[in-house]
N, C-alpha and C. Protein backbone atom coordinates (compact mmCIF):
# COMPACT_ATOMS: atom_id res chain seq x y z
N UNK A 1 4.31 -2.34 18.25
CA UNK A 1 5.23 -2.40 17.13
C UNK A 1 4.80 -3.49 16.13
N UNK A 2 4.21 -4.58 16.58
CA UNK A 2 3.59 -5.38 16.03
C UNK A 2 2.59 -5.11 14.64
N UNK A 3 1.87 -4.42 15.38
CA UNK A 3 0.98 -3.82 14.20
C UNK A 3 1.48 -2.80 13.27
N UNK A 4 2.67 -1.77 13.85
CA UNK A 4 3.01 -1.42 12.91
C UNK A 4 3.90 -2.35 11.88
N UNK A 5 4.57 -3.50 11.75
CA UNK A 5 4.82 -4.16 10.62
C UNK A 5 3.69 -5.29 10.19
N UNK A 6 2.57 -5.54 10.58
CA UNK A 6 1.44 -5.82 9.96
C UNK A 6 1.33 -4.38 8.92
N UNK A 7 0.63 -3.31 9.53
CA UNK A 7 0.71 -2.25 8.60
C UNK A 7 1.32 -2.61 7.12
N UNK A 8 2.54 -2.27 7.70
CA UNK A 8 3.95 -2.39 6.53
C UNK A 8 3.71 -3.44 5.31
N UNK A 9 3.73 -4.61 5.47
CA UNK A 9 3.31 -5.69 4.91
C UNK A 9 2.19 -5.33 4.19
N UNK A 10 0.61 -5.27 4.52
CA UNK A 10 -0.35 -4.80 4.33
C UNK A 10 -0.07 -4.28 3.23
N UNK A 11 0.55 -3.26 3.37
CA UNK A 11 0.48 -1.98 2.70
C UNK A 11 1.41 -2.44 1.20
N UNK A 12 2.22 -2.80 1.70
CA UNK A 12 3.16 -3.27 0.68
C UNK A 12 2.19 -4.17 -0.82
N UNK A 13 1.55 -5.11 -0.28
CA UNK A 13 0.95 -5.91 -1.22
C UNK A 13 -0.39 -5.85 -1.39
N UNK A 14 -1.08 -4.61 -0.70
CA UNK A 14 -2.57 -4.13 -0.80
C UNK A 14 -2.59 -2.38 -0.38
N UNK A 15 -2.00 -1.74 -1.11
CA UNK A 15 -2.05 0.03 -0.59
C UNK A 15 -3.36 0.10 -0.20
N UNK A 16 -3.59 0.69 0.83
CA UNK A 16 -4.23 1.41 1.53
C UNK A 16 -5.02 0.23 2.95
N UNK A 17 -4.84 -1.14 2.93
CA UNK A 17 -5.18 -1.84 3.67
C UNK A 17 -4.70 -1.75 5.08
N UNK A 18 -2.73 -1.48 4.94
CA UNK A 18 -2.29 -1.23 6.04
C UNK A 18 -2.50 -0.09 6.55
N UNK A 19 -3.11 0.87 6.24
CA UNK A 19 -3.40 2.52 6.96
C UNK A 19 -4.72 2.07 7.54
N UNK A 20 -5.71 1.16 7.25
CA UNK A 20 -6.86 0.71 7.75
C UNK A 20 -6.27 0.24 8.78
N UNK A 21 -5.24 -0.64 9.11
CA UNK A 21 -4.83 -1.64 10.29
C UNK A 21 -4.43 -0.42 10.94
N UNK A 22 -4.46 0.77 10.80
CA UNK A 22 -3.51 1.85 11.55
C UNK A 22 -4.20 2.90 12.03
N UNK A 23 -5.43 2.03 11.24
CA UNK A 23 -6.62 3.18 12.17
C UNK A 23 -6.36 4.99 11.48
N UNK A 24 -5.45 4.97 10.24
CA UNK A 24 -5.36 6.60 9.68
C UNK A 24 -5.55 6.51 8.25
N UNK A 25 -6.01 7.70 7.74
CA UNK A 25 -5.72 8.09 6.68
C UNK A 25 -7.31 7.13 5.89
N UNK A 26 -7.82 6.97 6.26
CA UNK A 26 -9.37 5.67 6.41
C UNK A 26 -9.58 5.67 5.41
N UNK A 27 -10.03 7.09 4.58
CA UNK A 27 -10.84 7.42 3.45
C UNK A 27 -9.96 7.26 2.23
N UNK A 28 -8.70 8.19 2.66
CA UNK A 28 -7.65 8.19 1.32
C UNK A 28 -7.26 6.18 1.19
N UNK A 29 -7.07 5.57 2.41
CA UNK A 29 -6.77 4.36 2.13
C UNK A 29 -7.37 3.28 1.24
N UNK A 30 -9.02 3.56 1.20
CA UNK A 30 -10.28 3.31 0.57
C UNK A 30 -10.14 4.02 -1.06
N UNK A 31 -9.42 4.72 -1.13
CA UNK A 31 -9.43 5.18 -2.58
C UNK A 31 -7.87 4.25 -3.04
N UNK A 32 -6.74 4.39 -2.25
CA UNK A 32 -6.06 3.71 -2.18
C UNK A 32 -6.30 2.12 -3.04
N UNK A 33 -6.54 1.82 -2.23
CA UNK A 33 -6.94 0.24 -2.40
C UNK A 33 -7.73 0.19 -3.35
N UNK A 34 -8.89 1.06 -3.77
CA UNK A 34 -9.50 0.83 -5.26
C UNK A 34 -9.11 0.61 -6.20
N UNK A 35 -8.26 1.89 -6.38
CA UNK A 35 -6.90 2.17 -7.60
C UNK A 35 -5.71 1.13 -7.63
N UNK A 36 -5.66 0.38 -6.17
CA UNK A 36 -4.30 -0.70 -6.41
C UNK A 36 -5.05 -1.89 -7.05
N UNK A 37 -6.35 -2.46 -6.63
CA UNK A 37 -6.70 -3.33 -7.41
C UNK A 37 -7.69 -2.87 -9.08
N UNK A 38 -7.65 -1.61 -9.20
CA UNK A 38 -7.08 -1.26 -10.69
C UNK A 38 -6.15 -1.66 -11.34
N UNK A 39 -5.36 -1.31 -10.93
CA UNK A 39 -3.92 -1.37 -11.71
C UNK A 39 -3.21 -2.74 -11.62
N UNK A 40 -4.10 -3.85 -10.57
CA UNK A 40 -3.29 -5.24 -10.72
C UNK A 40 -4.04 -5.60 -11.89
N UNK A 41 -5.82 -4.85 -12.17
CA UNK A 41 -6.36 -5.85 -13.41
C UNK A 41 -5.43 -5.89 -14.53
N UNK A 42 -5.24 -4.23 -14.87
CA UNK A 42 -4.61 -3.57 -16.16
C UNK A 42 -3.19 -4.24 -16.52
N UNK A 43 -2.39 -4.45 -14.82
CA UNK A 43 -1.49 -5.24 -14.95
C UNK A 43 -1.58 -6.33 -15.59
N UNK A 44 -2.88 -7.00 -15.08
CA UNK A 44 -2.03 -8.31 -15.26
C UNK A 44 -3.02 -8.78 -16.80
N UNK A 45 -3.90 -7.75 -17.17
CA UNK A 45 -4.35 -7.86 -18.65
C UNK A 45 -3.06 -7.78 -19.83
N UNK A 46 -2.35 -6.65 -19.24
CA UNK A 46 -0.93 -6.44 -19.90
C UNK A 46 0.18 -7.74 -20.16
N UNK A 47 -0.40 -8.37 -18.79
CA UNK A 47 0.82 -9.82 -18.89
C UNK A 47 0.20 -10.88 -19.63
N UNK A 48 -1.27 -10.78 -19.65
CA UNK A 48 -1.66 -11.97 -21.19
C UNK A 48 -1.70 -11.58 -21.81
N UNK A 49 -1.58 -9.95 -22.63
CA UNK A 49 -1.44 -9.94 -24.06
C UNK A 49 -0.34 -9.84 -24.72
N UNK A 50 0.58 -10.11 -23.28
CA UNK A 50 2.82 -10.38 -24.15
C UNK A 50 2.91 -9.11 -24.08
N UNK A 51 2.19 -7.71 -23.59
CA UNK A 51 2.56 -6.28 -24.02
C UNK A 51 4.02 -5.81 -23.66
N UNK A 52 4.28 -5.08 -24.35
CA UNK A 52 5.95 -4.61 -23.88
C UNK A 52 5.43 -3.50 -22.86
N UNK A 53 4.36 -2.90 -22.71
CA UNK A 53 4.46 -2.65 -21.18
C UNK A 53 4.40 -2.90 -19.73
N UNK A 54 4.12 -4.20 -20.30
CA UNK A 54 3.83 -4.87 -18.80
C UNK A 54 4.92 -4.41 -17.88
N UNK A 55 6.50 -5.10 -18.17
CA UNK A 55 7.53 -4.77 -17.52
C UNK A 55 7.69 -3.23 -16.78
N UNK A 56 7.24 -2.34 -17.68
CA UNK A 56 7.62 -0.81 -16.92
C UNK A 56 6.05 -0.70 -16.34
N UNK A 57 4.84 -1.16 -15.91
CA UNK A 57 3.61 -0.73 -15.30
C UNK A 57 4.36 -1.75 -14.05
N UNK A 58 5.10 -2.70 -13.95
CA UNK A 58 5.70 -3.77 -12.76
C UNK A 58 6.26 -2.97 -12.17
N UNK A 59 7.23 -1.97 -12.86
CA UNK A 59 8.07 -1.62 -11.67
C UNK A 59 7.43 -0.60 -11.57
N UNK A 60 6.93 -0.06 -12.04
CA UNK A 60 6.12 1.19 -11.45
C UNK A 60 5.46 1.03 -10.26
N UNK A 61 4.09 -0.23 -10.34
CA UNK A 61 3.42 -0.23 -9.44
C UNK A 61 4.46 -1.01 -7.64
N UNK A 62 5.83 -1.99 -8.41
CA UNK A 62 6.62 -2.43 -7.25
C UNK A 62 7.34 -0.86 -6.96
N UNK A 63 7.67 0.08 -7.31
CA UNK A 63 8.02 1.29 -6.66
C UNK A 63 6.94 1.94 -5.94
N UNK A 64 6.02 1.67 -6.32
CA UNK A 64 4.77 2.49 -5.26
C UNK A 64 4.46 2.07 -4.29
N UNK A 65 4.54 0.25 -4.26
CA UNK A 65 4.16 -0.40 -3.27
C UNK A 65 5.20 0.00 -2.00
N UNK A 66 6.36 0.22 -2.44
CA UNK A 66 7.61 0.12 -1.65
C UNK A 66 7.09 1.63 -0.86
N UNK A 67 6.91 2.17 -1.18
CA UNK A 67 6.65 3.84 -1.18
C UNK A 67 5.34 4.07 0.07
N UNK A 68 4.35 2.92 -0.53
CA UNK A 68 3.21 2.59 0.75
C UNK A 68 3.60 2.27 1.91
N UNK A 69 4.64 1.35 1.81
CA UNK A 69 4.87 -0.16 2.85
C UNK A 69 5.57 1.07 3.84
N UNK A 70 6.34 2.03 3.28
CA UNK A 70 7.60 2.82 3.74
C UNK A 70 6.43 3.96 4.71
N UNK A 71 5.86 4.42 4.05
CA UNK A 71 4.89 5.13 4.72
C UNK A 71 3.82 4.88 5.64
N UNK A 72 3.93 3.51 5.54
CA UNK A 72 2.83 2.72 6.85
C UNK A 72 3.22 2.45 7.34
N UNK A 73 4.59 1.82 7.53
CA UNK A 73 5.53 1.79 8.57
C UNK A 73 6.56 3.45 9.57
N UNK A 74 6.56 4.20 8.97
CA UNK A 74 6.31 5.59 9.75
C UNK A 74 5.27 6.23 10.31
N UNK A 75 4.17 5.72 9.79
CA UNK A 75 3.01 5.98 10.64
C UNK A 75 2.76 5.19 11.79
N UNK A 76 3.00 4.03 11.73
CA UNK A 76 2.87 3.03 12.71
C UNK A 76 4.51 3.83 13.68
N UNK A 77 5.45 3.83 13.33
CA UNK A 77 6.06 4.58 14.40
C UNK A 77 5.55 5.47 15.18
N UNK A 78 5.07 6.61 14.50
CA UNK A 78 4.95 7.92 15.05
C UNK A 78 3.89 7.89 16.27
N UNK A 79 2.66 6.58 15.80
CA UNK A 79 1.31 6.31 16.17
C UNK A 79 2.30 5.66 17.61
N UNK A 80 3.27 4.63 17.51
CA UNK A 80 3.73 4.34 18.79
C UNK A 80 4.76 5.13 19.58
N UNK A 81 5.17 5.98 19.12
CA UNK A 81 5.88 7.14 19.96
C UNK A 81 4.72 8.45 20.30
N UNK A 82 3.59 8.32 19.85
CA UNK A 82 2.89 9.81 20.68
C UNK A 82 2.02 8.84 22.12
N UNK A 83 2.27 9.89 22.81
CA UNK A 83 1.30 9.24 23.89
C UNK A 83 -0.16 9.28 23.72
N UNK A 84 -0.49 8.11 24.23
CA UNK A 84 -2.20 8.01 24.22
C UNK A 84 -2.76 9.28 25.43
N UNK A 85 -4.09 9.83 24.40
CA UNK A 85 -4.41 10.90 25.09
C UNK A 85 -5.98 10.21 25.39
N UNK A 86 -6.41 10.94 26.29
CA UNK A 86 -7.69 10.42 26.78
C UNK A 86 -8.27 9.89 28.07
């Protein structure tokens, strides 16, 4: 359970890092994580030039994060409710 709220966390403030800690989703997580540290540059280019979009690209990207964290933490469930096969 542990790792699944490492996951969670992870995921929350780096998409696609916590699906790496989770051992799923490897490749999409790797595109993941490209695109999140995209969008912190764009972000935070937005927050030195005073843009009036900064505010709506914030909550955008804090709704997605929430959306990751939420989904790495159900994976990390599911991963500890199936039995280990092998």
């Amino acid at each position: 359970m542990r790792r699944t709220w490492i996951a969670t966390v992870l995921n929350f403030f780096l998409p696609g890092t916590g699906y790496l800690v989770l051992q799923q989703k490897r490749v999409l997580a790797l595109f993941w994580l490209a695109g999140a540290l995209g969008l912190t540059a764009v972000e935070l280019s937005l927050q030195s030039d005073g843009s009036d979009l900064y505010w709506p690209m914030f909550a955008a990207v804090f709704v997605m994060n929430i959306a990751f964290a939420a989904d790495a933490y159900l994976a990390g469930r599911r991963l500890a409710v199936e039995p280990a096969t092998g």
